[in-house]
PDB file of N, CA and C in Angstrom:
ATOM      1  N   UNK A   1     -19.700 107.002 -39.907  1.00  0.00           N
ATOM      2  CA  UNK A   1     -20.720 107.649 -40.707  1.00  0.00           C
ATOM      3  C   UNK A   1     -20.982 109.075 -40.225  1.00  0.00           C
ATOM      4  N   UNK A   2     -21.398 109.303 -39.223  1.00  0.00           N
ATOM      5  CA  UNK A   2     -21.185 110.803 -38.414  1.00  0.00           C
ATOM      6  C   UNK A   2     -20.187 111.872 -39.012  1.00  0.00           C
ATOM      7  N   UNK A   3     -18.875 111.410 -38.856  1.00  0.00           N
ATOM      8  CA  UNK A   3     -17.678 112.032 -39.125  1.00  0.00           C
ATOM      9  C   UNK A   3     -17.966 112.455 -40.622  1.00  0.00           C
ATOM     10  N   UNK A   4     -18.519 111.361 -41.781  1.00  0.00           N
ATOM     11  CA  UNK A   4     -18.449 111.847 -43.201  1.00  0.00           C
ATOM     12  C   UNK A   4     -20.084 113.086 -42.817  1.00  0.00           C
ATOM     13  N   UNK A   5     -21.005 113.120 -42.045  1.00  0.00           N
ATOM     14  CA  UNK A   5     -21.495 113.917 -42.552  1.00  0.00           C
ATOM     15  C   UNK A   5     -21.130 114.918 -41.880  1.00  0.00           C
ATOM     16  N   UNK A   6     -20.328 115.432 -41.131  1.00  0.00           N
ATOM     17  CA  UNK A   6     -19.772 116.726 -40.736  1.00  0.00           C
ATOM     18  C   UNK A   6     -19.005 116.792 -42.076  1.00  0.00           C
ATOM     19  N   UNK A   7     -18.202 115.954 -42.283  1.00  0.00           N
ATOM     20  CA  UNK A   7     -17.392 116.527 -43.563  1.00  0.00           C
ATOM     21  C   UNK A   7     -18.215 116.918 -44.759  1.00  0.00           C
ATOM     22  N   UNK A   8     -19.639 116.652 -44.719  1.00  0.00           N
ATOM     23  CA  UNK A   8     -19.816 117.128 -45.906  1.00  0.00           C
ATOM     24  C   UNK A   8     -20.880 118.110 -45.586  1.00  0.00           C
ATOM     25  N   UNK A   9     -20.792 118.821 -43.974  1.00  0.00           N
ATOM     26  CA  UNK A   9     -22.049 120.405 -44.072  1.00  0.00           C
ATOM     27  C   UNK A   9     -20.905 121.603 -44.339  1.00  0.00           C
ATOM     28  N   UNK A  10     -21.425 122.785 -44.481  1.00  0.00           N
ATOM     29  CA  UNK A  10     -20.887 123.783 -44.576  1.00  0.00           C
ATOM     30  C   UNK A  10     -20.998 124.544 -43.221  1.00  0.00           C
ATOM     31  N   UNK A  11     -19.736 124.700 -42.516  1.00  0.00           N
ATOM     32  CA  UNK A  11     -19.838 125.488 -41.087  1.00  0.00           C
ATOM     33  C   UNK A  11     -19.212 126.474 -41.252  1.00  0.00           C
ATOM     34  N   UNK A  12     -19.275 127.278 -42.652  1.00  0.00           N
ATOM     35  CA  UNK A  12     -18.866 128.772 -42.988  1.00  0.00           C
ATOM     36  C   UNK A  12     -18.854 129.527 -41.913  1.00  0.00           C
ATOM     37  N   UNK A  13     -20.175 129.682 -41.688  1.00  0.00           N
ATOM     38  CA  UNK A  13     -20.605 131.041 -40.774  1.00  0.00           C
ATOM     39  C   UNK A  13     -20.464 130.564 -39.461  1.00  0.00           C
ATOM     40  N   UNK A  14     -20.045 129.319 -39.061  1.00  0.00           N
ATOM     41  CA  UNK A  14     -20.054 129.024 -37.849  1.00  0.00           C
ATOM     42  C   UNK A  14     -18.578 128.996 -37.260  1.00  0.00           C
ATOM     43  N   UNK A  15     -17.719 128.774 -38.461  1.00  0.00           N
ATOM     44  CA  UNK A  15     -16.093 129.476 -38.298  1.00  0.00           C
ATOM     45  C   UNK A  15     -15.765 130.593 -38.346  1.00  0.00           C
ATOM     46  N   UNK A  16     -16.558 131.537 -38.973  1.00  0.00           N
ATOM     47  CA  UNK A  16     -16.523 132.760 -38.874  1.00  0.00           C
ATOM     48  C   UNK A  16     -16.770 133.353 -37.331  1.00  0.00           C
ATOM     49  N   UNK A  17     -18.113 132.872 -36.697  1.00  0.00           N
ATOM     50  CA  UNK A  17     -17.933 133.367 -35.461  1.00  0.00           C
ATOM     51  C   UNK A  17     -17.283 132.810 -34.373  1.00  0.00           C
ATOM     52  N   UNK A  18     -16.496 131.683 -35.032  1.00  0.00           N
ATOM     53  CA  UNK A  18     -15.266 131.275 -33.627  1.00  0.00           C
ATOM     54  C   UNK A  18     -14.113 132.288 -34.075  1.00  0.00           C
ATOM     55  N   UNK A  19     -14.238 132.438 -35.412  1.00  0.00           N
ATOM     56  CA  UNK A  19     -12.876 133.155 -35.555  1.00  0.00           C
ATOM     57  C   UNK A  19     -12.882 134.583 -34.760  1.00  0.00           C
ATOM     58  N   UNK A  20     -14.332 135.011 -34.768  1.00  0.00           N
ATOM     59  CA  UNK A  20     -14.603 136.578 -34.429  1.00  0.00           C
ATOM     60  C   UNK A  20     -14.432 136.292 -32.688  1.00  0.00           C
ATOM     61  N   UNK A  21     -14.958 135.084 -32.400  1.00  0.00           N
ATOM     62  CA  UNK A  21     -14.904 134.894 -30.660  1.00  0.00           C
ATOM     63  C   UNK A  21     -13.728 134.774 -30.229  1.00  0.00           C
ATOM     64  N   UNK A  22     -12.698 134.246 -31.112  1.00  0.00           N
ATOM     65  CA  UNK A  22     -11.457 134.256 -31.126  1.00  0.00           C
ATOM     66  C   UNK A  22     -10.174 135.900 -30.676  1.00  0.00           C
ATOM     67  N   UNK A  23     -10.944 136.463 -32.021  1.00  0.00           N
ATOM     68  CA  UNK A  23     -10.353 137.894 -31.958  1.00  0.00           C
ATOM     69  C   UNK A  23     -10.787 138.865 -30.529  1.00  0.00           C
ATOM     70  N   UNK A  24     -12.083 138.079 -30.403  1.00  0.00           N
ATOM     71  CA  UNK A  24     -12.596 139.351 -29.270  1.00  0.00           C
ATOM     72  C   UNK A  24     -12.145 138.870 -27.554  1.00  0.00           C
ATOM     73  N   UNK A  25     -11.946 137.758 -27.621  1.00  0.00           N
ATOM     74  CA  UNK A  25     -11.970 137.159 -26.270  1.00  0.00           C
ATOM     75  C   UNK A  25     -10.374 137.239 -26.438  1.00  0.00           C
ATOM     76  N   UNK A  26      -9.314 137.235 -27.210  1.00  0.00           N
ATOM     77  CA  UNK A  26      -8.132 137.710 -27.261  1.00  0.00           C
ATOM     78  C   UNK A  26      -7.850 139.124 -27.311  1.00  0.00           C
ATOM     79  N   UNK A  27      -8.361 139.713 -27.447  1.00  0.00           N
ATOM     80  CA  UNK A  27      -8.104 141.527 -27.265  1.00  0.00           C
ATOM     81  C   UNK A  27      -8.557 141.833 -25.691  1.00  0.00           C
ATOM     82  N   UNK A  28      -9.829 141.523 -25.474  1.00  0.00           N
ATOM     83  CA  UNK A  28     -10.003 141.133 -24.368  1.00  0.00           C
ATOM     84  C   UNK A  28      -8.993 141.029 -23.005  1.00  0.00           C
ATOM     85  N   UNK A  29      -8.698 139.600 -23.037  1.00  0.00           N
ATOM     86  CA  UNK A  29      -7.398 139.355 -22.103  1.00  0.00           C
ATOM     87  C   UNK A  29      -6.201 139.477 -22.520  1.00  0.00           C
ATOM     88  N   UNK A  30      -5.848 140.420 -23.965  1.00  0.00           N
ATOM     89  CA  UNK A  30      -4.474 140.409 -24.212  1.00  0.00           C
ATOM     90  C   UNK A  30      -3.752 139.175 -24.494  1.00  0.00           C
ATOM     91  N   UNK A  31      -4.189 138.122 -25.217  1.00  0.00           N
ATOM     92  CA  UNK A  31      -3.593 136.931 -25.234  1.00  0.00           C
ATOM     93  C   UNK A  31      -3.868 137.374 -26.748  1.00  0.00           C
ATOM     94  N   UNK A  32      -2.942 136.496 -27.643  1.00  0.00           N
ATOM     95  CA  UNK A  32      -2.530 136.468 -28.971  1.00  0.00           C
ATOM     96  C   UNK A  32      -3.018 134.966 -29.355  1.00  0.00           C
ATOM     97  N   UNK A  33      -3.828 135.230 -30.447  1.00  0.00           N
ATOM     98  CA  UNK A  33      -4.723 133.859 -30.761  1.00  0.00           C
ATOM     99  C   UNK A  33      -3.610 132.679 -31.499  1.00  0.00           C
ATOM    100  N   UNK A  34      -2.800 133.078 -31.363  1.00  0.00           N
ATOM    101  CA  UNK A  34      -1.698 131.565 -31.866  1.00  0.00           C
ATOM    102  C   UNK A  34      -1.431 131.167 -30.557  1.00  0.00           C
ATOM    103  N   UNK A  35      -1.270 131.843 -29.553  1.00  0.00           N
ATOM    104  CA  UNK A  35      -1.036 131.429 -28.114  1.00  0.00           C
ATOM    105  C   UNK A  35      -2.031 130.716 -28.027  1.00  0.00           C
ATOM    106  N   UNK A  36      -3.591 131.303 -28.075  1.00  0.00           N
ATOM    107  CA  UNK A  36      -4.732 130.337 -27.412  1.00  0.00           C
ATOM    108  C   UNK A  36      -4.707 129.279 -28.270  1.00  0.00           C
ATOM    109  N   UNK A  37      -4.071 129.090 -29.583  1.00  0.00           N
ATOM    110  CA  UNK A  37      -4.611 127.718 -29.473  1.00  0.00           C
ATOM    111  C   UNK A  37      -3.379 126.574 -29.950  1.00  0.00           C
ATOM    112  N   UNK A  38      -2.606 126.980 -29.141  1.00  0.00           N
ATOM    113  CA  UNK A  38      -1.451 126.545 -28.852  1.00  0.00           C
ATOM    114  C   UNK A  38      -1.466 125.409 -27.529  1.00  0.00           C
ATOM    115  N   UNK A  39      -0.594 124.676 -27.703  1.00  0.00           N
ATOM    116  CA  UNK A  39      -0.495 123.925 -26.444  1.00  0.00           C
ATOM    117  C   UNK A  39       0.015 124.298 -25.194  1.00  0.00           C
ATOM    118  N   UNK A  40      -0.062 125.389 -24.898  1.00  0.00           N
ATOM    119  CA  UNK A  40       0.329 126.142 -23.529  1.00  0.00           C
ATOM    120  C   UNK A  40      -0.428 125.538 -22.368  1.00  0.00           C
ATOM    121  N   UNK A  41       0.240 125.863 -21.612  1.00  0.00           N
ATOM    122  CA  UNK A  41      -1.236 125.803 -20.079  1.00  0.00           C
ATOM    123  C   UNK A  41      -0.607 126.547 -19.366  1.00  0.00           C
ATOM    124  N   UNK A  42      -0.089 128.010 -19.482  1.00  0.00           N
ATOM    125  CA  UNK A  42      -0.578 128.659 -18.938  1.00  0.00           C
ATOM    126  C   UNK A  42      -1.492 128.986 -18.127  1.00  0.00           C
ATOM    127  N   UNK A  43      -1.920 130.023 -17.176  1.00  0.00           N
ATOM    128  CA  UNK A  43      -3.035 130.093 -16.510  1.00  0.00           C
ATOM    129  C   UNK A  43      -4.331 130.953 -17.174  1.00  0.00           C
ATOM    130  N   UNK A  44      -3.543 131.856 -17.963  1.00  0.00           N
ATOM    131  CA  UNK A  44      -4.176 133.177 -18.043  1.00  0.00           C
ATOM    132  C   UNK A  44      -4.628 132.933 -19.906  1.00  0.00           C
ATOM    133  N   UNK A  45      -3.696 132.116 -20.437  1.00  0.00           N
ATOM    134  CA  UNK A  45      -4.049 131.470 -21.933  1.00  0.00           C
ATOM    135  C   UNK A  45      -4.775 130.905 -21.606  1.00  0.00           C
ATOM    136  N   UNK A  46      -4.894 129.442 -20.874  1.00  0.00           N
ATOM    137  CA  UNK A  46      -6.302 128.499 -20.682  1.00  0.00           C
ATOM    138  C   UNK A  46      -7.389 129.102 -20.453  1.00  0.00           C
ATOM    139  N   UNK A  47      -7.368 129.512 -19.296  1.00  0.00           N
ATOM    140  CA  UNK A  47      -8.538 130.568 -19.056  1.00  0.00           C
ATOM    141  C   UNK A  47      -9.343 131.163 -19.973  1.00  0.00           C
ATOM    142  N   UNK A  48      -8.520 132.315 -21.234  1.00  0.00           N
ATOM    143  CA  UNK A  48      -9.060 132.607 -22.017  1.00  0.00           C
ATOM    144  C   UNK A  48      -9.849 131.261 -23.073  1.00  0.00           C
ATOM    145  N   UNK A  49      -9.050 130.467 -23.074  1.00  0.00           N
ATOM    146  CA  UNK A  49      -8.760 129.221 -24.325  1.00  0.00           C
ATOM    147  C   UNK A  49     -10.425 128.418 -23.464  1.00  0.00           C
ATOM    148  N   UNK A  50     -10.429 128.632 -22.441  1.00  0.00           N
ATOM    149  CA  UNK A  50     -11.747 128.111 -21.608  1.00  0.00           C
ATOM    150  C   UNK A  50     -13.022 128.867 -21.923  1.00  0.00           C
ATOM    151  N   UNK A  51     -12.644 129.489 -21.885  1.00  0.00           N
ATOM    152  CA  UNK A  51     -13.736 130.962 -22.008  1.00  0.00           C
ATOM    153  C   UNK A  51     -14.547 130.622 -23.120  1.00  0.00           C
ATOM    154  N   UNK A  52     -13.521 130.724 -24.616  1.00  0.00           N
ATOM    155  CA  UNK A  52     -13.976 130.465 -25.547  1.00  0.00           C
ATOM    156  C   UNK A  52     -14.563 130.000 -26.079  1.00  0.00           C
ATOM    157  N   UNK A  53     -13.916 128.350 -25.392  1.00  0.00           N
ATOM    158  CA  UNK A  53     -14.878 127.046 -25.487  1.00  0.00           C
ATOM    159  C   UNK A  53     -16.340 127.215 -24.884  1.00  0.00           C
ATOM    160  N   UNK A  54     -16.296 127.877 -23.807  1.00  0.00           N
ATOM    161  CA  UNK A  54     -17.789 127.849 -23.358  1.00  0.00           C
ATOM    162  C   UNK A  54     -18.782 128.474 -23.751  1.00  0.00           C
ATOM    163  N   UNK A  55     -18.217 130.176 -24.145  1.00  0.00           N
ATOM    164  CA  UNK A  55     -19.355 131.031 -25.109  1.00  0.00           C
ATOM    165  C   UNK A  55     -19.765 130.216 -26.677  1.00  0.00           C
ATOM    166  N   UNK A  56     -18.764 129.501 -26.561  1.00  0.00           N
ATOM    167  CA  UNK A  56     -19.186 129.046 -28.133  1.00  0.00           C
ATOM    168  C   UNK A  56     -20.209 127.881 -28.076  1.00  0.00           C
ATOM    169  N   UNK A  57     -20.071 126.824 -27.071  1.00  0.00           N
ATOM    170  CA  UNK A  57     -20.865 125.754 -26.455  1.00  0.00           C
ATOM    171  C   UNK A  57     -22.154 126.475 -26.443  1.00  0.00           C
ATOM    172  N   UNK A  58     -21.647 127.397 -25.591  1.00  0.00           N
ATOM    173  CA  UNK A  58     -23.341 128.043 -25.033  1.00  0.00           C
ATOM    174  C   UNK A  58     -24.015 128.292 -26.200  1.00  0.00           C
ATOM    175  N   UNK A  59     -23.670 129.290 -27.332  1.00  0.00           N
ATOM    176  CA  UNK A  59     -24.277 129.334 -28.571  1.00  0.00           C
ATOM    177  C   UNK A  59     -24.510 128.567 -29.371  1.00  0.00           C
ATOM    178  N   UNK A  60     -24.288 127.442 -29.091  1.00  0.00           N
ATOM    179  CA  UNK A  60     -24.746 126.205 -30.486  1.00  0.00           C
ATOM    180  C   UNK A  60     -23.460 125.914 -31.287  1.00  0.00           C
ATOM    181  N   UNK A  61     -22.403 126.751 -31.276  1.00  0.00           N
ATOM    182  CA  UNK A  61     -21.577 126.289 -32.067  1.00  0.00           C
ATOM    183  C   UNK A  61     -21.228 124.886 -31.973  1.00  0.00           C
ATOM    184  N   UNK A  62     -21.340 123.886 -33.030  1.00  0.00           N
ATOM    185  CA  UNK A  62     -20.543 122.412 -32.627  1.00  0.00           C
ATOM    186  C   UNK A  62     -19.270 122.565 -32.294  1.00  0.00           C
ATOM    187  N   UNK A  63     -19.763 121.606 -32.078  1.00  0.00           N
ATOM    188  CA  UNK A  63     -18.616 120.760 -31.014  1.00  0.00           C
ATOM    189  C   UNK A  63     -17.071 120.936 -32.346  1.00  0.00           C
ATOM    190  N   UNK A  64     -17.470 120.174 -33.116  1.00  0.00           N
ATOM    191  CA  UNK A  64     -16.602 119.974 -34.331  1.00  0.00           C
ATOM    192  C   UNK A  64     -15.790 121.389 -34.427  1.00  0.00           C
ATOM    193  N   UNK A  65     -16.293 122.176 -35.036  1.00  0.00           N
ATOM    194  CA  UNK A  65     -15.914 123.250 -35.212  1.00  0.00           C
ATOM    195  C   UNK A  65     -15.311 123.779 -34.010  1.00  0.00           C
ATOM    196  N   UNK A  66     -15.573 123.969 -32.824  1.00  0.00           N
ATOM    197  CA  UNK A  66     -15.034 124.877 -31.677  1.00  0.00           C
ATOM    198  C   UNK A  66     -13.245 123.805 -32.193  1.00  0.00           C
ATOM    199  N   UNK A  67     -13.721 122.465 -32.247  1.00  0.00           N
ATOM    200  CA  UNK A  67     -12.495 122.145 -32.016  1.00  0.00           C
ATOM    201  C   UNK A  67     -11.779 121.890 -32.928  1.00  0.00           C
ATOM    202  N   UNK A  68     -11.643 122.290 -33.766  1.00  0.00           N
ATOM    203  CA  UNK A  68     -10.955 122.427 -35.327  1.00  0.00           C
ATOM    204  C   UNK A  68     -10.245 123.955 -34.959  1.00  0.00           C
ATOM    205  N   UNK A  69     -11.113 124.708 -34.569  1.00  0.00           N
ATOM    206  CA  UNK A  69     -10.733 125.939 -34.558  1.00  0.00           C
ATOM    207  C   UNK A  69      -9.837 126.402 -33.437  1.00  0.00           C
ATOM    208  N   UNK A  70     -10.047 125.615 -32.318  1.00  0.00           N
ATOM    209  CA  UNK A  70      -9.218 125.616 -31.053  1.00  0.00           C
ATOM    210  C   UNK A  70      -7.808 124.288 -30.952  1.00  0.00           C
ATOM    211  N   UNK A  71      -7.731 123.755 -31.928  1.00  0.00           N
ATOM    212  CA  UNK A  71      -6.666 122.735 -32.614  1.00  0.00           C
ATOM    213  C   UNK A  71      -6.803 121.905 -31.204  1.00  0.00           C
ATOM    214  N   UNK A  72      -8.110 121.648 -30.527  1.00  0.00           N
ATOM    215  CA  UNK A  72      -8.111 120.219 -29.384  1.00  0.00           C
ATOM    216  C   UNK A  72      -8.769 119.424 -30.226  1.00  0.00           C
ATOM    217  N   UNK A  73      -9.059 118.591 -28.703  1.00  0.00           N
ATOM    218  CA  UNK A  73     -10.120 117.379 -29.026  1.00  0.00           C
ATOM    219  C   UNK A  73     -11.873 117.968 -28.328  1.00  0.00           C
ATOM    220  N   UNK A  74     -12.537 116.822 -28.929  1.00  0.00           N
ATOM    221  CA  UNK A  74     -13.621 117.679 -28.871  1.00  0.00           C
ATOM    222  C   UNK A  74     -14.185 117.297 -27.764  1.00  0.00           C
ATOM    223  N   UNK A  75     -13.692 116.337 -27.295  1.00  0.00           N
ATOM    224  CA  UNK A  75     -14.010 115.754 -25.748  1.00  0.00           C
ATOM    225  C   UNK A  75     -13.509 117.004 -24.679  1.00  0.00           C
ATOM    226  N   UNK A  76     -12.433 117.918 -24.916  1.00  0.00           N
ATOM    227  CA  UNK A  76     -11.940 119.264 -23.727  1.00  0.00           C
ATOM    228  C   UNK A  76     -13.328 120.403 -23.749  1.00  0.00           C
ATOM    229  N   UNK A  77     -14.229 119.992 -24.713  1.00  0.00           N
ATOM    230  CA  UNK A  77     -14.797 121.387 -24.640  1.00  0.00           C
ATOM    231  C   UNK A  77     -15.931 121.141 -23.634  1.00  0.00           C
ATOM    232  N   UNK A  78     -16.844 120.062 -23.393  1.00  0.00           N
ATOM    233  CA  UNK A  78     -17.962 120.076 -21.556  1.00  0.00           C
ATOM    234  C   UNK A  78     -16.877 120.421 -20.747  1.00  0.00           C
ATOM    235  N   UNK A  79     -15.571 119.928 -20.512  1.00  0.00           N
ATOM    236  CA  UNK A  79     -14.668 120.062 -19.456  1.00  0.00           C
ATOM    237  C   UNK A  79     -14.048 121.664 -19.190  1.00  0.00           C
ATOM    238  N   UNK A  80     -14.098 122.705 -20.296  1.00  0.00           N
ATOM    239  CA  UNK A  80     -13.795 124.236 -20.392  1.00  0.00           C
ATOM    240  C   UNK A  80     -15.421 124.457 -20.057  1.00  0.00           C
ATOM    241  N   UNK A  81     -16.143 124.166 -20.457  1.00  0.00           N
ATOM    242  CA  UNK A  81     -17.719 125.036 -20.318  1.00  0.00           C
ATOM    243  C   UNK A  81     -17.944 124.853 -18.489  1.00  0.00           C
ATOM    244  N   UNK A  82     -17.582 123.670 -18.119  1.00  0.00           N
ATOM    245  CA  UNK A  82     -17.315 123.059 -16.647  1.00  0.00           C
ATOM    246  C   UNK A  82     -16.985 123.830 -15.949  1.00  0.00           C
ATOM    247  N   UNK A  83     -15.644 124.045 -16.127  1.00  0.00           N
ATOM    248  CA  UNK A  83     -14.598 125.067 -15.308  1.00  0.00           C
ATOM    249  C   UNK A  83     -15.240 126.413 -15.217  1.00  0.00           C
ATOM    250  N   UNK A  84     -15.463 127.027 -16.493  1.00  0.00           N
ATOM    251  CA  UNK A  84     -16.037 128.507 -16.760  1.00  0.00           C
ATOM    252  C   UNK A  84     -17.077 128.232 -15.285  1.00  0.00           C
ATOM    253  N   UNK A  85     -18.079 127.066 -15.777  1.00  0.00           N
ATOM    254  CA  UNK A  85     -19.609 127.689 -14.480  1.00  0.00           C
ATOM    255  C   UNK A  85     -19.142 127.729 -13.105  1.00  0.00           C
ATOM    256  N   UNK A  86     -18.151 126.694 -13.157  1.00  0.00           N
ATOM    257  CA  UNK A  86     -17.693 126.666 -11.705  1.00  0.00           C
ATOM    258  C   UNK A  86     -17.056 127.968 -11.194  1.00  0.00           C
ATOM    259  N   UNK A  87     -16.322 128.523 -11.891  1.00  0.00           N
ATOM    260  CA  UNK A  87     -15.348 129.605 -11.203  1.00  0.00           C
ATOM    261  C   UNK A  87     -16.076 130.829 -11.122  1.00  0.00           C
ATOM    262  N   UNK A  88     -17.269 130.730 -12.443  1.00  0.00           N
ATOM    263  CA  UNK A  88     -18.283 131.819 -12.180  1.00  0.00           C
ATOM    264  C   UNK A  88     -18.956 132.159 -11.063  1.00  0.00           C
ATOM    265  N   UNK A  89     -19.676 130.978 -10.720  1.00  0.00           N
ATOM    266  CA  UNK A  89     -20.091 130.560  -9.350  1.00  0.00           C
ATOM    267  C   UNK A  89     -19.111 131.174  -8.706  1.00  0.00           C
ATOM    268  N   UNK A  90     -18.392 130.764  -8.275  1.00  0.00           N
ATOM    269  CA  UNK A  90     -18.258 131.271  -6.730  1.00  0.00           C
ATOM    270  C   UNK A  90     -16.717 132.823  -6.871  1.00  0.00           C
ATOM    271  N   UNK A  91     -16.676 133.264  -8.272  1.00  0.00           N
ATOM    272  CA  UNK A  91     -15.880 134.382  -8.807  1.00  0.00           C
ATOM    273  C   UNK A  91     -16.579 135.544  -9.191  1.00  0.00           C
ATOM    274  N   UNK A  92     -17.087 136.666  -8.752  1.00  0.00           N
ATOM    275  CA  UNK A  92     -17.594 137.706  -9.249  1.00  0.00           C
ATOM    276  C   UNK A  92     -16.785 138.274 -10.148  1.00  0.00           C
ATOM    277  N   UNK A  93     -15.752 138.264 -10.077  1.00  0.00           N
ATOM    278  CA  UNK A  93     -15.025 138.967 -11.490  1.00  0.00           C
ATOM    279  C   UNK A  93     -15.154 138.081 -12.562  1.00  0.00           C
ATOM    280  N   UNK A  94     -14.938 136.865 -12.359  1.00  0.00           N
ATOM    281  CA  UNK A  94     -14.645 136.282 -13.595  1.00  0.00           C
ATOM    282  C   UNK A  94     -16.009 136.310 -14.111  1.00  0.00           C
ATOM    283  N   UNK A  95     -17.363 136.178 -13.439  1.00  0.00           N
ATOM    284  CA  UNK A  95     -18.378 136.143 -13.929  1.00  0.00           C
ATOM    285  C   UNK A  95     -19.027 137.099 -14.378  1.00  0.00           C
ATOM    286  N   UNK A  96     -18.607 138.344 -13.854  1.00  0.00           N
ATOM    287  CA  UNK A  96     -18.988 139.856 -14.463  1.00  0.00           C
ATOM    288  C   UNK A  96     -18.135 139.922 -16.007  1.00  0.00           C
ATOM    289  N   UNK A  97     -16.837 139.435 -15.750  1.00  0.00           N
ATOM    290  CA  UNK A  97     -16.083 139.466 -17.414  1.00  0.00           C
ATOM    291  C   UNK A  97     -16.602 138.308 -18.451  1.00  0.00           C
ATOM    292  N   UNK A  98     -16.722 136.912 -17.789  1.00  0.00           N
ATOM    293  CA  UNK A  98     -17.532 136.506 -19.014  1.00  0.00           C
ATOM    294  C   UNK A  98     -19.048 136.862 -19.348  1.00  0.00           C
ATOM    295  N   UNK A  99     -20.291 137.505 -18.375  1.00  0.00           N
ATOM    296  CA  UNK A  99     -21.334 138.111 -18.970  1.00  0.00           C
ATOM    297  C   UNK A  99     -20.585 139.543 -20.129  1.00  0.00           C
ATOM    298  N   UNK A 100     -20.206 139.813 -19.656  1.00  0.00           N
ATOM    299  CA  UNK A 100     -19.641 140.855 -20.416  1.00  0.00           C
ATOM    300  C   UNK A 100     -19.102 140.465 -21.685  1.00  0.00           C
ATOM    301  N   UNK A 101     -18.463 139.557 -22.002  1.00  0.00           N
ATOM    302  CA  UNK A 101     -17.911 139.438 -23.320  1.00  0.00           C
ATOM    303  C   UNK A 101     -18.726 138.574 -23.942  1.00  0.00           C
ATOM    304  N   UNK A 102     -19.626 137.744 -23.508  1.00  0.00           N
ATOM    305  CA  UNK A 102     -21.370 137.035 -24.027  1.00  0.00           C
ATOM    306  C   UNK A 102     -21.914 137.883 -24.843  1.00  0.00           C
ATOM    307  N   UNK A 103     -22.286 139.034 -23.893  1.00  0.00           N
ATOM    308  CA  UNK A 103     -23.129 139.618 -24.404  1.00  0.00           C
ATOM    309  C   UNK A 103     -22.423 141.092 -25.700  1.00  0.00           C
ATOM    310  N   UNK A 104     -21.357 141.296 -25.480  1.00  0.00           N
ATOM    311  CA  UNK A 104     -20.163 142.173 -26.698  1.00  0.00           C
ATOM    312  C   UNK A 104     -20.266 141.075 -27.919  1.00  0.00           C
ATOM    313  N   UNK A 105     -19.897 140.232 -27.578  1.00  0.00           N
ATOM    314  CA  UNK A 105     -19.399 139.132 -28.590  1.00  0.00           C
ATOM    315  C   UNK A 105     -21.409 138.605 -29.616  1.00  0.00           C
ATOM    316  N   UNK A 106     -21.880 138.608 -29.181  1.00  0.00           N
ATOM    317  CA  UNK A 106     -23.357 138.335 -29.585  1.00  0.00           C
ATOM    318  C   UNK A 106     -23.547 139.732 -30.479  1.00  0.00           C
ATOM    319  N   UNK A 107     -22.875 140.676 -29.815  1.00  0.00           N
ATOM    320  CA  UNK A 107     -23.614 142.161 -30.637  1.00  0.00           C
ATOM    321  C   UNK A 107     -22.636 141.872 -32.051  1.00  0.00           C
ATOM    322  N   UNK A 108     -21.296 141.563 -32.128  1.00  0.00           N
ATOM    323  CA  UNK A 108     -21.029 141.450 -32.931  1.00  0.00           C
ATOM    324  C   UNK A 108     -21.439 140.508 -34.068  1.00  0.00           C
ATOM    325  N   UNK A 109     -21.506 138.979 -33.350  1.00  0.00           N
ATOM    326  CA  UNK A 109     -22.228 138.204 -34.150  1.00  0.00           C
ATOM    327  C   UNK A 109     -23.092 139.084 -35.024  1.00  0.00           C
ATOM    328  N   UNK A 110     -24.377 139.407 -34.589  1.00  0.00           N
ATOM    329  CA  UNK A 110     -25.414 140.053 -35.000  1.00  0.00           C
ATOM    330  C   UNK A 110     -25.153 140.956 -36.114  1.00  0.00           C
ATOM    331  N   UNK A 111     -23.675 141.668 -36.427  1.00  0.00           N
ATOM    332  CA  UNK A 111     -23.366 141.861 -37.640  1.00  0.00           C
ATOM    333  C   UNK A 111     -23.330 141.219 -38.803  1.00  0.00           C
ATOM    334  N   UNK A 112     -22.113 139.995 -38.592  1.00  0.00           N
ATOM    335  CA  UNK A 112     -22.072 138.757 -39.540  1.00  0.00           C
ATOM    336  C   UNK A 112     -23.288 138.159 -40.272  1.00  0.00           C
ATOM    337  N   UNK A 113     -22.850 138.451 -41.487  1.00  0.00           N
ATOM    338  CA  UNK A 113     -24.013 138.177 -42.303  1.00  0.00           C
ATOM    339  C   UNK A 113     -23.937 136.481 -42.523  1.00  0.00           C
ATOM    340  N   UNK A 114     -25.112 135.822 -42.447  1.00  0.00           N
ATOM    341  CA  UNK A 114     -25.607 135.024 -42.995  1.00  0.00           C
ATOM    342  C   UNK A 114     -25.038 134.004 -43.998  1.00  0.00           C
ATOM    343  N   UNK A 115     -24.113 133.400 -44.472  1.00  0.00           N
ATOM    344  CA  UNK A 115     -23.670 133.007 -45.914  1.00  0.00           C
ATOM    345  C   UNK A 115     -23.717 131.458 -46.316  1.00  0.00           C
TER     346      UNK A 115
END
């Protein structure tokens, strides 16, 4: 029953800003968004492909959607938001680059209109 009512909301605007978190967190690290959501494991694809999952978690995006849009399961995305806090913690770079693209990626949101 769950499953039919995701199938029947509209997550327009909420694919729109994975798609935009998509574009920006790939220009970003130079990764090419068929790569991120590709079955690679890479270090430097996951990473990004982690990233993603977590700014989007953090914002409310469902679950559903991150993972439609990231072609996983929706069970990988606490386990990417996981990794992100951890490495933040005890990584000053990585944690200076994901505040940084939080807060880029939000300004853009803030364009996207409404629909």
């Amino acid at each position: 029953m769950t499953t039919q009512c995701f199938k029947n909301r509209n997550f327009s605007h909420q694919k729109h800003k994975m798609r935009c978190l998509l574009e920006y967190v790939g220009d970003f690290y130079n990764v090419n968004i068929d790569d991120i959501i590709s079955q690679t494991k890479k270090m430097h694809i996951v990473w990004s492909r982690h990233v993603i999952m977590a700014i989007a978690e953090e914002n409310k995006i469902p679950q559903i959607v991150i993972a439609e849009t990231m072609n996983r399961d929706r069970s990988l995305i606490p386990y990417a938001h996981k990794k992100v806090k951890e490495l933040c913690s005890v990584d000053r770079e990585a944690n200076s680059e994901v505040k940084f693209l939080v807060n880029n990626v939000k300004d853009k949101w803030t364009t996207i209109k409404q629909y």
